[in-house]
N, C-alpha and C. Protein backbone atom coordinates (compact mmCIF):
# COMPACT_ATOMS: atom_id res chain seq x y z
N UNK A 1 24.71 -10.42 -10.38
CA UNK A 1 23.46 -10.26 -9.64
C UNK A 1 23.45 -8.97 -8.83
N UNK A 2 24.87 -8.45 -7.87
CA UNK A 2 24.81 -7.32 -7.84
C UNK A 2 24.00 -5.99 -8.56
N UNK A 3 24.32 -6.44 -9.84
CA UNK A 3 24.15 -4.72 -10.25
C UNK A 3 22.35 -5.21 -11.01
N UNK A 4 21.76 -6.14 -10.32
CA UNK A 4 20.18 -6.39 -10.93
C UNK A 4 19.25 -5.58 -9.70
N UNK A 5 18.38 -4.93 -10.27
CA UNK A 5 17.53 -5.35 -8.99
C UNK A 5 16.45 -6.53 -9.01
N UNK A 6 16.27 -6.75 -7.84
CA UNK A 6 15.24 -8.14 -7.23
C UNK A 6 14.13 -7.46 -7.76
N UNK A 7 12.84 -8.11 -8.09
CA UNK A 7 11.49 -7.51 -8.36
C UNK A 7 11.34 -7.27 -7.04
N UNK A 8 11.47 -7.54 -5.81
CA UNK A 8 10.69 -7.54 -4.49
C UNK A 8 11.39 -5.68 -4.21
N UNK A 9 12.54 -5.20 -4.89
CA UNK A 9 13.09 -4.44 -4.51
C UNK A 9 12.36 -3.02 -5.50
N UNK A 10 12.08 -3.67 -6.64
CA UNK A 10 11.39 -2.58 -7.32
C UNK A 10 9.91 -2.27 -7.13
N UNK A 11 9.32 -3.24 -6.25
CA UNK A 11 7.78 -3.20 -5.92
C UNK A 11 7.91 -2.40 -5.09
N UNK A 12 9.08 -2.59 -3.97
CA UNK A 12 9.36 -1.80 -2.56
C UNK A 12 9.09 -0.32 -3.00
N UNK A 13 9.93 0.31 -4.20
CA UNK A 13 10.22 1.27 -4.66
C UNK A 13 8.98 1.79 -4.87
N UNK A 14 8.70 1.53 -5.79
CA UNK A 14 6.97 2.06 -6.24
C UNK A 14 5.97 1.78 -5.22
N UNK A 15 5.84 1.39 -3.87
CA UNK A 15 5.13 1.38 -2.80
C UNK A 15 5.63 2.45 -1.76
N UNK A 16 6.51 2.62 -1.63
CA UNK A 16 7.20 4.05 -1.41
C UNK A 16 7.15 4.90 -1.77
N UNK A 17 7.27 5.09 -2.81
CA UNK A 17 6.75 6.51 -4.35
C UNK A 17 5.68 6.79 -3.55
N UNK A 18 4.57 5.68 -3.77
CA UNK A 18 3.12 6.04 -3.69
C UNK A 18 2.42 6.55 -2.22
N UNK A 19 3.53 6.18 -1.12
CA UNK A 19 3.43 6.44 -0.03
C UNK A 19 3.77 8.21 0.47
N UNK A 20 5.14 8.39 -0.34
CA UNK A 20 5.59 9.62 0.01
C UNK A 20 4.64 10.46 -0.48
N UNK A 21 4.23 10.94 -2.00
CA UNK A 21 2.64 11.57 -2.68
C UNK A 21 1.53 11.06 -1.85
N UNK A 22 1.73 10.24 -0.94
CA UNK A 22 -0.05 10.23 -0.64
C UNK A 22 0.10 10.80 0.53
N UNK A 23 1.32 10.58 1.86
CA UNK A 23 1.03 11.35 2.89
C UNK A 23 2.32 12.57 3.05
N UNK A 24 2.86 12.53 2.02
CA UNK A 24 3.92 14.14 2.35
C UNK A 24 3.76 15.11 1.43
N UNK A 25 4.00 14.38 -0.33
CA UNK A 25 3.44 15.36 -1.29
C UNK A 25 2.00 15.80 -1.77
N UNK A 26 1.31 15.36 -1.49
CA UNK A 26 -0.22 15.84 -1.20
C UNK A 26 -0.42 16.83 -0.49
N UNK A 27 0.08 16.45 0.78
CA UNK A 27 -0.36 16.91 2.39
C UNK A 27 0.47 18.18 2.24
N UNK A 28 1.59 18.71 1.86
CA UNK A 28 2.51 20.00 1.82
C UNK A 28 1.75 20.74 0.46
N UNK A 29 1.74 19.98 -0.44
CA UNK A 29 1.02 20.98 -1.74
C UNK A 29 -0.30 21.19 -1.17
N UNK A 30 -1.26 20.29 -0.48
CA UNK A 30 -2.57 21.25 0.19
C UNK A 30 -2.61 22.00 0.95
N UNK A 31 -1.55 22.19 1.88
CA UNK A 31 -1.54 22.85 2.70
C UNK A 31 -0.72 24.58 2.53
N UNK A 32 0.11 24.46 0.92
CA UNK A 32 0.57 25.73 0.47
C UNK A 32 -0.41 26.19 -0.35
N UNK A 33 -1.46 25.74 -0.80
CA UNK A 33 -2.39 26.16 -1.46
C UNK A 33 -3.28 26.67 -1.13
N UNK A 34 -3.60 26.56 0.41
CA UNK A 34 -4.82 26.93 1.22
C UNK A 34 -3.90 27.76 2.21
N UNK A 35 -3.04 27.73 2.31
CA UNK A 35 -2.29 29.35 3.37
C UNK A 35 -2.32 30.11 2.43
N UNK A 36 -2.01 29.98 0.80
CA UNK A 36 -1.80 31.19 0.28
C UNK A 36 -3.18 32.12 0.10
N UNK A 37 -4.35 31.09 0.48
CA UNK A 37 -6.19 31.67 0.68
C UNK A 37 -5.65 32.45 2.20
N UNK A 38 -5.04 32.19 2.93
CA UNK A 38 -5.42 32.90 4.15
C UNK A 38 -5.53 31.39 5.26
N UNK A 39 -5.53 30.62 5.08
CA UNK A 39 -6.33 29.55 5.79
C UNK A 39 -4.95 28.91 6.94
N UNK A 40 -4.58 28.31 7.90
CA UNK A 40 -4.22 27.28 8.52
C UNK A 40 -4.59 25.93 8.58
N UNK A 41 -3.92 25.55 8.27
CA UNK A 41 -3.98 23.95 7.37
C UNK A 41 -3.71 23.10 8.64
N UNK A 42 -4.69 22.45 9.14
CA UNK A 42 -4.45 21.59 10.40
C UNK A 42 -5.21 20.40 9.95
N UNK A 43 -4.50 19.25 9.70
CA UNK A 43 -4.78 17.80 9.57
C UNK A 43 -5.11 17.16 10.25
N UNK A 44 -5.90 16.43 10.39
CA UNK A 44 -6.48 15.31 11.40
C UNK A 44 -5.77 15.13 12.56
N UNK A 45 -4.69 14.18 12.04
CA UNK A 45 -3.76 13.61 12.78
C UNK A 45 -3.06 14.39 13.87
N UNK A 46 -2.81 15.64 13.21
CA UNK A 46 -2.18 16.87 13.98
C UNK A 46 -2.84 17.04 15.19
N UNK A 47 -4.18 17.22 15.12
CA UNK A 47 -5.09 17.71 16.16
C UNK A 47 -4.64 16.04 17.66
N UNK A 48 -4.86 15.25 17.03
CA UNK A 48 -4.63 14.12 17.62
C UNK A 48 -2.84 13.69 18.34
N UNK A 49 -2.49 14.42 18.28
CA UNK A 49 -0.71 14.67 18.67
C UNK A 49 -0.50 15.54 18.92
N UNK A 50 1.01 15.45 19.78
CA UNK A 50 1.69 16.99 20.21
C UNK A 50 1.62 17.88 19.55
N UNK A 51 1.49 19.07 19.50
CA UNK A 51 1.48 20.35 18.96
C UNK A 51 2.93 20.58 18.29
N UNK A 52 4.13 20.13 18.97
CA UNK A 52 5.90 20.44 18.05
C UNK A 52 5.52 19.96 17.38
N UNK A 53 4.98 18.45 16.70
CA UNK A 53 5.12 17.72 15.73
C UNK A 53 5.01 18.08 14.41
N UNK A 54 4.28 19.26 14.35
CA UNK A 54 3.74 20.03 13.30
C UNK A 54 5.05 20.97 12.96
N UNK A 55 5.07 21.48 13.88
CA UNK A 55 6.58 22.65 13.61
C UNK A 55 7.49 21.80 13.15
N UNK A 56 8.52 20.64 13.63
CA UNK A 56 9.19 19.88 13.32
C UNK A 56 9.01 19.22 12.15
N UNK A 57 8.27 18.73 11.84
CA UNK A 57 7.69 18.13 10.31
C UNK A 57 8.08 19.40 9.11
N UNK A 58 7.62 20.40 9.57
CA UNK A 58 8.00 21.68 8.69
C UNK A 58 9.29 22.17 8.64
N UNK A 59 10.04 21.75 9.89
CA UNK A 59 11.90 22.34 10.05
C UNK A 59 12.28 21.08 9.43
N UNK A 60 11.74 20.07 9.37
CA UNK A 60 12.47 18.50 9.13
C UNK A 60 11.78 17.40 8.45
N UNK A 61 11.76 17.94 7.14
CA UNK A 61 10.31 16.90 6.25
C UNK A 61 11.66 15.48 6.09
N UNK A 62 13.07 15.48 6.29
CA UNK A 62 13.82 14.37 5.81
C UNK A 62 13.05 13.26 7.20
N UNK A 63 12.98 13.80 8.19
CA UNK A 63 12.21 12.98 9.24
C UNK A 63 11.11 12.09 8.70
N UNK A 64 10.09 12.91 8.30
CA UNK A 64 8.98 12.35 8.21
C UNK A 64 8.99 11.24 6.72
N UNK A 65 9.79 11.79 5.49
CA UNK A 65 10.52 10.51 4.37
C UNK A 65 11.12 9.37 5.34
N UNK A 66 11.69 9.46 6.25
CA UNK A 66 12.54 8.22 6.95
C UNK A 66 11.81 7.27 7.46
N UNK A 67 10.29 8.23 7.74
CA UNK A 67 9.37 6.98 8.69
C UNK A 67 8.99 5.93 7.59
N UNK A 68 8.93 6.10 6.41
CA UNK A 68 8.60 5.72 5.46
C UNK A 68 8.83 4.13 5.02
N UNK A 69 10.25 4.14 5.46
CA UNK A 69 11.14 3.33 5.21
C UNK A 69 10.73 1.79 6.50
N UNK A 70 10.16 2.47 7.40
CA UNK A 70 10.24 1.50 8.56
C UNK A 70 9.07 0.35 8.17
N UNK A 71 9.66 -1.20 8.82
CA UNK A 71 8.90 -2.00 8.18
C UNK A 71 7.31 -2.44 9.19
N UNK A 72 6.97 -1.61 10.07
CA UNK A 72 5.65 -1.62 10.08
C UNK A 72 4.95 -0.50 9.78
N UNK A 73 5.48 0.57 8.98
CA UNK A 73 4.75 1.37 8.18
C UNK A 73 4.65 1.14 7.23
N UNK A 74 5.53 0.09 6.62
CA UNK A 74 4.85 -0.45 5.11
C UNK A 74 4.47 -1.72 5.45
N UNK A 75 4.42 -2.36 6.77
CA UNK A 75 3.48 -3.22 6.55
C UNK A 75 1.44 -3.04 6.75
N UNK A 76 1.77 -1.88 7.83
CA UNK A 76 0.31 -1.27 7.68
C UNK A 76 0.06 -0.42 6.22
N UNK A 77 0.90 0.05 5.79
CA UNK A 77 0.29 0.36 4.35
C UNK A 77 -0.30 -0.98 3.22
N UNK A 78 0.51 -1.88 3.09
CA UNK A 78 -0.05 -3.32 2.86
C UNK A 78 -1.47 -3.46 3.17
N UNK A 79 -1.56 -3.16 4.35
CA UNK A 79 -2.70 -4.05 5.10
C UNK A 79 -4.02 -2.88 4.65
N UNK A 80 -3.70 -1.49 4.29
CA UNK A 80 -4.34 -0.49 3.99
C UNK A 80 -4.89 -1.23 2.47
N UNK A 81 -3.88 -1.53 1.60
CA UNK A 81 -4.10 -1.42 -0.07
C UNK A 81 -5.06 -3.09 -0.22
N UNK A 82 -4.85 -4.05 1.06
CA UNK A 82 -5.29 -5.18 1.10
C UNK A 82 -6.88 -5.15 0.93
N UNK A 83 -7.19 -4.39 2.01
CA UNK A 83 -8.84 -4.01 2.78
C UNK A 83 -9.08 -3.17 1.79
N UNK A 84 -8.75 -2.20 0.99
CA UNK A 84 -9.15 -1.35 -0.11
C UNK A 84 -9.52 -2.45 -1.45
N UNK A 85 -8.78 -3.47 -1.00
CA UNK A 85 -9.11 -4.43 -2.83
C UNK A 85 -10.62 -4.99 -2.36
N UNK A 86 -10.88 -5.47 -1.22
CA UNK A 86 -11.49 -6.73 -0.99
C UNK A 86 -13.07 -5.70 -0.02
N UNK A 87 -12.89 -4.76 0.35
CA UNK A 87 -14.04 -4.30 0.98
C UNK A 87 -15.15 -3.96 0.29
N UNK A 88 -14.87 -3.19 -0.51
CA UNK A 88 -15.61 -2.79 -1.80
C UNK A 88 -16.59 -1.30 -1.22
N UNK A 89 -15.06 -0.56 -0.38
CA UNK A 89 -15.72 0.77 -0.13
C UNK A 89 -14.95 1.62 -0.44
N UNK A 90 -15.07 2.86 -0.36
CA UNK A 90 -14.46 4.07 -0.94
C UNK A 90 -13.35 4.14 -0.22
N UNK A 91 -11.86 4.22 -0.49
CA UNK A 91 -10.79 4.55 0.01
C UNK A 91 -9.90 5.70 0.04
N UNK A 92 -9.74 6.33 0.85
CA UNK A 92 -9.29 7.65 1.16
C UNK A 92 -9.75 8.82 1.14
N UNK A 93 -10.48 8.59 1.63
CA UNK A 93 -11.97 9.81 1.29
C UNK A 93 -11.88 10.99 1.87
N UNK A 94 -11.23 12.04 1.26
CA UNK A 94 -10.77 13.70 2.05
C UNK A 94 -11.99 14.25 1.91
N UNK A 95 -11.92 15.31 3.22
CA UNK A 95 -12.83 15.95 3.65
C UNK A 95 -12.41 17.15 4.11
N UNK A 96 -12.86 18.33 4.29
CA UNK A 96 -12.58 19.20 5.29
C UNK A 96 -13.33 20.46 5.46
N UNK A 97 -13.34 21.19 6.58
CA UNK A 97 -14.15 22.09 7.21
C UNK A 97 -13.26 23.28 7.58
N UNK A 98 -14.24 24.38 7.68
CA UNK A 98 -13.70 25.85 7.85
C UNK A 98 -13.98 25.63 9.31
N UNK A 99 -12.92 26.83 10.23
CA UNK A 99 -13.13 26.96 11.67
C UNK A 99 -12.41 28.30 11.94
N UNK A 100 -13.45 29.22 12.10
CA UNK A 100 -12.90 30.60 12.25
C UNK A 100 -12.46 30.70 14.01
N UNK A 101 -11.68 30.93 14.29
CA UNK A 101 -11.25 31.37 16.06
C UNK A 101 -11.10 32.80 16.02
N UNK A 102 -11.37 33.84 16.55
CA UNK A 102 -10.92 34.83 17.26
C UNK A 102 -9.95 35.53 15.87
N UNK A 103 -11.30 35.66 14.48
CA UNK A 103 -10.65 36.09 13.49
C UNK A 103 -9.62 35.48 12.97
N UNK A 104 -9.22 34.66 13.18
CA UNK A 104 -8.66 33.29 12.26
C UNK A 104 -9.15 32.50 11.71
N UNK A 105 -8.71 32.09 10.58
CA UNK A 105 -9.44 30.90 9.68
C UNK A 105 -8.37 29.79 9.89
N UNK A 106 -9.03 28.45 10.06
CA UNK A 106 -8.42 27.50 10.15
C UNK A 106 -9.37 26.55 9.34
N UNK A 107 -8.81 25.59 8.36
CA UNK A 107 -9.05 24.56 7.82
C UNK A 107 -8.98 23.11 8.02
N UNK A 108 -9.50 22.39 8.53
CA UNK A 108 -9.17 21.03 8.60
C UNK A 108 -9.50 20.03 8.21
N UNK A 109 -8.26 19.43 8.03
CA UNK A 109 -8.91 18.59 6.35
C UNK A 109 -8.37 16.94 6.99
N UNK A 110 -8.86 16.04 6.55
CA UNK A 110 -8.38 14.78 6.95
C UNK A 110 -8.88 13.65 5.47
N UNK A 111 -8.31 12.81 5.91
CA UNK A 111 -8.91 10.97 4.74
C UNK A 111 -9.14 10.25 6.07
N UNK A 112 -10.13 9.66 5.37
CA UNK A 112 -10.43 7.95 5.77
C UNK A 112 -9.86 7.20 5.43
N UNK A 113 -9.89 6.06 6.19
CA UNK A 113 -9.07 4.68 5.12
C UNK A 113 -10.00 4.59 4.37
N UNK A 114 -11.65 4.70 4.82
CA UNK A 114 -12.40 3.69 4.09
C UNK A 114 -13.72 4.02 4.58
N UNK A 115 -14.88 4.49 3.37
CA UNK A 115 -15.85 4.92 4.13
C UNK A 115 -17.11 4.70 3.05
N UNK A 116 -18.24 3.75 4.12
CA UNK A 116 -19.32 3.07 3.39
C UNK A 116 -20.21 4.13 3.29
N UNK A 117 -20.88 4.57 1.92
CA UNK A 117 -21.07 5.47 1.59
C UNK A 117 -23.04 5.06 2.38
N UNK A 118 -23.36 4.22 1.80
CA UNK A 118 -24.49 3.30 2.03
C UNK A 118 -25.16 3.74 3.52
N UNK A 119 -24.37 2.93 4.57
CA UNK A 119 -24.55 3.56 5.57
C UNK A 119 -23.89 4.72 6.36
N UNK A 120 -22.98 5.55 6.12
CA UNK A 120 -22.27 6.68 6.25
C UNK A 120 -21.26 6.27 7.45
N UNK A 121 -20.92 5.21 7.23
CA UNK A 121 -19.84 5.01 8.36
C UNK A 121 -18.35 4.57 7.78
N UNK A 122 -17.29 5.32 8.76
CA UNK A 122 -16.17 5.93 8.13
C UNK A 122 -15.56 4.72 9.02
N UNK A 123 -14.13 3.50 8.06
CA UNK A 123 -13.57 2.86 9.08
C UNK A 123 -12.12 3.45 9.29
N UNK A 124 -11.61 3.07 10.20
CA UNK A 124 -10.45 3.44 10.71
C UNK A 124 -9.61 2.16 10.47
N UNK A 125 -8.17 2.07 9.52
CA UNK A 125 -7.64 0.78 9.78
C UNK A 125 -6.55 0.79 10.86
N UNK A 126 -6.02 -0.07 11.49
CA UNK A 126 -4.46 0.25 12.56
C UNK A 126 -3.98 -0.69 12.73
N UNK A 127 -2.38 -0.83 12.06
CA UNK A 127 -1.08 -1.94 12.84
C UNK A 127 -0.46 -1.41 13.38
N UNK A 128 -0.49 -2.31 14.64
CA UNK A 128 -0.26 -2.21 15.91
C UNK A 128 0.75 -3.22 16.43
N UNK A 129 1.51 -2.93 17.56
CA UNK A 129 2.13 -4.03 17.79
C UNK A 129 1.30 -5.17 18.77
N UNK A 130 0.41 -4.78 19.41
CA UNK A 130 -0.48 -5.91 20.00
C UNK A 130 -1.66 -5.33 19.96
N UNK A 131 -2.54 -6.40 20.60
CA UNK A 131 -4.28 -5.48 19.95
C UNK A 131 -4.50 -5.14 22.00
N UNK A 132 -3.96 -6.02 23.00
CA UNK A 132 -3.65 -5.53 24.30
C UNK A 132 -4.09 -4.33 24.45
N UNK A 133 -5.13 -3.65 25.00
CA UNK A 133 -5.34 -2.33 25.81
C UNK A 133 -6.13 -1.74 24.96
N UNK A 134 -6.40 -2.18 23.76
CA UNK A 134 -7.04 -1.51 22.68
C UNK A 134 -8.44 -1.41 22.69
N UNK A 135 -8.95 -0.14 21.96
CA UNK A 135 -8.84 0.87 21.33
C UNK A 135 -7.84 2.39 22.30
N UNK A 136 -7.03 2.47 21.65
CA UNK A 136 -6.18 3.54 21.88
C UNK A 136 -6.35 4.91 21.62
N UNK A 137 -6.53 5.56 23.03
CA UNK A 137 -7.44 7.67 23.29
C UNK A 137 -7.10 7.98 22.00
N UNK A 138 -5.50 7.96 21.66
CA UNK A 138 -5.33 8.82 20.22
C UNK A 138 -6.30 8.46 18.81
N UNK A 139 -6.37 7.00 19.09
CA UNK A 139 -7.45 6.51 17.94
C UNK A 139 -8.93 7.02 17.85
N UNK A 140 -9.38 6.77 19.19
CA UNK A 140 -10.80 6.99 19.73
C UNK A 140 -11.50 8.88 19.10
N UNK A 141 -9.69 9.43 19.65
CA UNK A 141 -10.14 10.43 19.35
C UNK A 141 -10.43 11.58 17.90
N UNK A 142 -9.17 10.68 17.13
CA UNK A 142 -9.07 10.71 15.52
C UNK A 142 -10.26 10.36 15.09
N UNK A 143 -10.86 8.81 15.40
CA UNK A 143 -12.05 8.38 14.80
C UNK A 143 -13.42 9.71 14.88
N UNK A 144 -13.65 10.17 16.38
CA UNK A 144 -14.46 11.05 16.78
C UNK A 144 -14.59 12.13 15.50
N UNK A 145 -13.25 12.69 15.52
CA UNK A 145 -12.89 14.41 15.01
C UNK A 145 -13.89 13.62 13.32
N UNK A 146 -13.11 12.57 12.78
CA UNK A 146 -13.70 12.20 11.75
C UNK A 146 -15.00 12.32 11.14
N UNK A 147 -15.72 11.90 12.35
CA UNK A 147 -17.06 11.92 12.43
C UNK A 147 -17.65 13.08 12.12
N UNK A 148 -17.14 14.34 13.13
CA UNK A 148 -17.64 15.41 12.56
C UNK A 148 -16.92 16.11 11.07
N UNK A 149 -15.95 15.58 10.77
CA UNK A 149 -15.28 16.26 9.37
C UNK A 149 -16.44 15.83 8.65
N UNK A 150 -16.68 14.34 8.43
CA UNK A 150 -17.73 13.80 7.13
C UNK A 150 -19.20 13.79 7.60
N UNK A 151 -19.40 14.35 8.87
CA UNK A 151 -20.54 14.14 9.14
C UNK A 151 -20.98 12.84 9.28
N UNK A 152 -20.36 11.96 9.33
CA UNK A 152 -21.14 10.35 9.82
C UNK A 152 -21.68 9.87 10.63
N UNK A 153 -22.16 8.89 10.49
CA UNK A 153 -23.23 8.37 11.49
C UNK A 153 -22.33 7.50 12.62
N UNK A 154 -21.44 6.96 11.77
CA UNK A 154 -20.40 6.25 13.46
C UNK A 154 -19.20 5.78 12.27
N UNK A 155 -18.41 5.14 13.27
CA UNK A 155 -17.27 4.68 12.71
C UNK A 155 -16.94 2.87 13.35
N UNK A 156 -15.89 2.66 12.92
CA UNK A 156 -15.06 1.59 13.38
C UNK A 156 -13.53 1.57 13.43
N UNK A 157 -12.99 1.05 14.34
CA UNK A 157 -11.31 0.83 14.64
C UNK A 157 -11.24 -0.69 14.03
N UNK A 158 -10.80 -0.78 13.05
CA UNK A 158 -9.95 -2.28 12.96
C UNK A 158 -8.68 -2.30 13.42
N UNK A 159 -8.41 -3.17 14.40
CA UNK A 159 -7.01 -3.09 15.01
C UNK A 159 -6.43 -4.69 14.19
N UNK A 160 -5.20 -4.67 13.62
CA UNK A 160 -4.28 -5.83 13.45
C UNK A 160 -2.81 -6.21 13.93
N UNK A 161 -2.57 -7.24 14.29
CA UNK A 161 -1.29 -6.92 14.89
C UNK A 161 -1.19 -8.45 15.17
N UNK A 162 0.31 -9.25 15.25
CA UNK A 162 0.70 -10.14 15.26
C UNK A 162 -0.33 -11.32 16.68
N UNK A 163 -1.00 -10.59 17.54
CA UNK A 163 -1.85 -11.56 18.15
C UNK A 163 -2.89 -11.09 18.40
N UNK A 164 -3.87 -10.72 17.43
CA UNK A 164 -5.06 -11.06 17.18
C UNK A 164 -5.73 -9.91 16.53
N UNK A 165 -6.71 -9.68 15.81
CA UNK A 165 -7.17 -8.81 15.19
C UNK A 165 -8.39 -8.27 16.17
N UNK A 166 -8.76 -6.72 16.10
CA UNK A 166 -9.96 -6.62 16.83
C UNK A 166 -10.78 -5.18 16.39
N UNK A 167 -12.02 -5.21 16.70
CA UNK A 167 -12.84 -4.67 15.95
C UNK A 167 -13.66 -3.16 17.29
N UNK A 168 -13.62 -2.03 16.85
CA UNK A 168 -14.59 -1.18 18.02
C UNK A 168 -15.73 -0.29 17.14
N UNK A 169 -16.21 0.08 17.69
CA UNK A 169 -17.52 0.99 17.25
C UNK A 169 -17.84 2.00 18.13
N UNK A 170 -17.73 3.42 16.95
CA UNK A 170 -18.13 4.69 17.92
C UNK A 170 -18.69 5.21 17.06
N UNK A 171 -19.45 5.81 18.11
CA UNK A 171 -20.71 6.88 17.60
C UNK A 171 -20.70 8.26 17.61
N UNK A 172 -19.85 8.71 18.84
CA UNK A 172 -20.17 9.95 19.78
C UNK A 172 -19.02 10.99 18.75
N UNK A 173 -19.39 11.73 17.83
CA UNK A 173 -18.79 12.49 17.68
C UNK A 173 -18.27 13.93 18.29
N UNK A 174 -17.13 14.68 17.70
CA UNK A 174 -16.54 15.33 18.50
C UNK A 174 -17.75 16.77 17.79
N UNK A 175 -17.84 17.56 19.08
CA UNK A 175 -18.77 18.63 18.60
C UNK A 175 -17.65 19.95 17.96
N UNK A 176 -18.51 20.69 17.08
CA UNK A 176 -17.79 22.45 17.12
C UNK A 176 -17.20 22.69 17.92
N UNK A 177 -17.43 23.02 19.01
CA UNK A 177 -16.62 23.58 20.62
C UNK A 177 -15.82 22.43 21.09
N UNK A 178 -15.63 21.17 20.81
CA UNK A 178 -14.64 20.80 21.24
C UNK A 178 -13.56 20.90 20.14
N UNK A 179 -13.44 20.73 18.92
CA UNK A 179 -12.51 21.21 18.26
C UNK A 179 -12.06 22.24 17.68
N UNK A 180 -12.77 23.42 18.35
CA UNK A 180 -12.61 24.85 18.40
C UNK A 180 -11.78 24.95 20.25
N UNK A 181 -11.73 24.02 20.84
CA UNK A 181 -11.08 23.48 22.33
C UNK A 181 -9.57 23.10 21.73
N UNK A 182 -9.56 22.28 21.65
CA UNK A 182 -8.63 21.77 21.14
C UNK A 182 -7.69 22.46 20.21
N UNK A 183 -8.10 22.74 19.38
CA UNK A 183 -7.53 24.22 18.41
C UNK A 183 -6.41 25.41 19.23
N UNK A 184 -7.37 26.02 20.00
CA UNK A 184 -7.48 27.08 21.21
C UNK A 184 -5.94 26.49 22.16
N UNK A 185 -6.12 25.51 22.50
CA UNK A 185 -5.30 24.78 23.59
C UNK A 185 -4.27 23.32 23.17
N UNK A 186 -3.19 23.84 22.27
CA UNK A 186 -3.00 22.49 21.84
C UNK A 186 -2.16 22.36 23.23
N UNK A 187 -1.67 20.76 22.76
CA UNK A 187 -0.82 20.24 24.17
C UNK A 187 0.08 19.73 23.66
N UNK A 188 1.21 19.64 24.43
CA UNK A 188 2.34 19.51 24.42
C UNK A 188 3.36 18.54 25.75
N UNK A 189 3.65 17.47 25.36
CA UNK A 189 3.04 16.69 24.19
C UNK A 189 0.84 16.41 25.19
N UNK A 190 0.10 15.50 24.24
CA UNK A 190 -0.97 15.45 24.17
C UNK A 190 -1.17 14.18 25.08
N UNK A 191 -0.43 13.25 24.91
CA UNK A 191 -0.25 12.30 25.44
C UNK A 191 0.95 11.71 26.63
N UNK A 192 1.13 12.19 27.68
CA UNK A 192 1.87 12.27 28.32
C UNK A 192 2.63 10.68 28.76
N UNK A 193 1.76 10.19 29.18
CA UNK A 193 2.49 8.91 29.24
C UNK A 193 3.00 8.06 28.46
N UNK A 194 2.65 8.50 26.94
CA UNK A 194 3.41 7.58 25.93
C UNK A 194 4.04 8.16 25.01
N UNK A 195 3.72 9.79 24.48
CA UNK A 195 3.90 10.22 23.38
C UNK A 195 5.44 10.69 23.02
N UNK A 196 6.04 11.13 24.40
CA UNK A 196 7.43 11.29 24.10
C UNK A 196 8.36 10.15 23.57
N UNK A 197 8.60 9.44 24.64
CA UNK A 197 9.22 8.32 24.38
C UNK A 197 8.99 7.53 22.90
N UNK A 198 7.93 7.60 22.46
CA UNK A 198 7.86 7.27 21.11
C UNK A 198 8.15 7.90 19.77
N UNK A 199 8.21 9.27 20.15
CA UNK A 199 8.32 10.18 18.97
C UNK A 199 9.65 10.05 18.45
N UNK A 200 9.39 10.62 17.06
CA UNK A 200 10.83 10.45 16.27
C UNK A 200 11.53 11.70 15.73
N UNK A 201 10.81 13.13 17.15
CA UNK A 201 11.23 13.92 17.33
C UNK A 201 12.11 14.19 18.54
N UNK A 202 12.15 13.28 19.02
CA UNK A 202 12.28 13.41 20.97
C UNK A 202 13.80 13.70 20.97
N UNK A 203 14.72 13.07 20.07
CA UNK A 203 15.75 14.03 20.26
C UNK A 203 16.42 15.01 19.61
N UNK A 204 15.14 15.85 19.37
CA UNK A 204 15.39 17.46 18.55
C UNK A 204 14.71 18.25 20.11
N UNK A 205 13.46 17.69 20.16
CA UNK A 205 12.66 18.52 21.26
C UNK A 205 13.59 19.08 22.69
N UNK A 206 13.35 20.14 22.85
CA UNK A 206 14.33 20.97 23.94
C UNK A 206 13.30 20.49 25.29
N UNK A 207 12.21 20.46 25.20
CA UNK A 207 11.69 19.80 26.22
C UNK A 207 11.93 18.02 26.62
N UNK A 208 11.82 17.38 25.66
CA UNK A 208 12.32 16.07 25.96
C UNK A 208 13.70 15.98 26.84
N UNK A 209 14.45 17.17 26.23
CA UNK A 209 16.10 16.59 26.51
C UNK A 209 16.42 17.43 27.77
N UNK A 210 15.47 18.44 28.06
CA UNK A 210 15.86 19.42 29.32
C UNK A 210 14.68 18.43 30.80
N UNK A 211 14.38 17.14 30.30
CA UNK A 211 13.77 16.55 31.05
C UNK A 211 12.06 17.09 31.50
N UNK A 212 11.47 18.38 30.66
CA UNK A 212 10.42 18.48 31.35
C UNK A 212 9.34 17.90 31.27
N UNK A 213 9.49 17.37 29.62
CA UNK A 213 8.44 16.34 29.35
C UNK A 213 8.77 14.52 29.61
């Protein structure tokens, strides 16, 4: 039995495959394809997080394969491929926009989980460890930027998590000048009261470990 594998072990495998191509090998081949135009390749998510995270991801892609492995990132991927069978809306829906600064071109490109074409509203899915305190700035503010990538009319946060599921609705998208703001001024980290301590950079970062963040 040793030398078999379990089916549960070869599903694992090929849910992993499909994970690493959808958010590392995608995301690095679009982003060498559009610097070699001239462009800066800034992803959703990026804008929505510390500013190292980006550098680090690029000195240390074995990092970002490792998150891979963790079992509430494949259990929110689950919960992603679940709501994609049963919603009956478009899933992963890339988008992206030009943003010239001060003679720079910058590109930013993002996906949806899931976006009703019908009424133009883009949802957001999230596992979480409690739905407590929720909707969460970093979410609120991902959902926003979204809004203006696809142009939509509003969005939604589905939050899931071992006690209780919960549902938000936003409208207010983020304008030109604020993500020409944001761009201009990233932060470091973005989130001060939570973002260090959580990162799975914090002990590479010279700021984490020299205590300033």
């Amino acid at each position: 039995m040793d030398t078999l594998s379990l089916q549960g072990e070869l599903v694992l495998r090929k849910l992993i495959d499909a994970m690493r191509k959808k958010y590392i090998d995608e995301r690095d081949s679009y982003r060498k394809n559009y610097e070699n135009e001239g462009y800066e390749v800034i992803f959703v998510h990026e804008l929505c997080e510390c500013s190292r995270k980006r550098r680090y991801s690029k000195l240390f892609p074995e990092i970002s394969m490792s998150k891979l492995l963790k079992p509430n990132i494949i259990r929110g991927e689950l919960i992603h491929l679940a709501l994609e069978n049963v919603s009956n809306m478009k899933a992963n829906v890339r988008n992206e926009k030009k943003v010239r600064i001060n003679s720079k071109n910058f590109l930013i490109v993002g996906s949806v989980d899931l976006y009703d074409e019908n009424c133009k509203r883009i949802i957001e899915v999230k596992n979480v460890r409690s739905v407590v305190n929720t909707p969460f700035e970093h979410h609120i503010l991902q959902a926003r930027i979204y809004l203006w990538l696809l142009d939509a009319r509003d969005a939604e946060l589905w939050y899931f998590a071992s006690d209780g599921v919960k549902f938000y609705y936003i409208n207010n998208s983020c304008t030109d000048d604020e993500i020409r703001e944001i761009i201009r001024n990233p932060s470091t980290p973005r989130w001060p009261q939570w973002e260090c301590n959580m990162c799975e950079y914090n002990q590479l970062c010279e700021l984490k470990m020299q205590g300033i963040k």
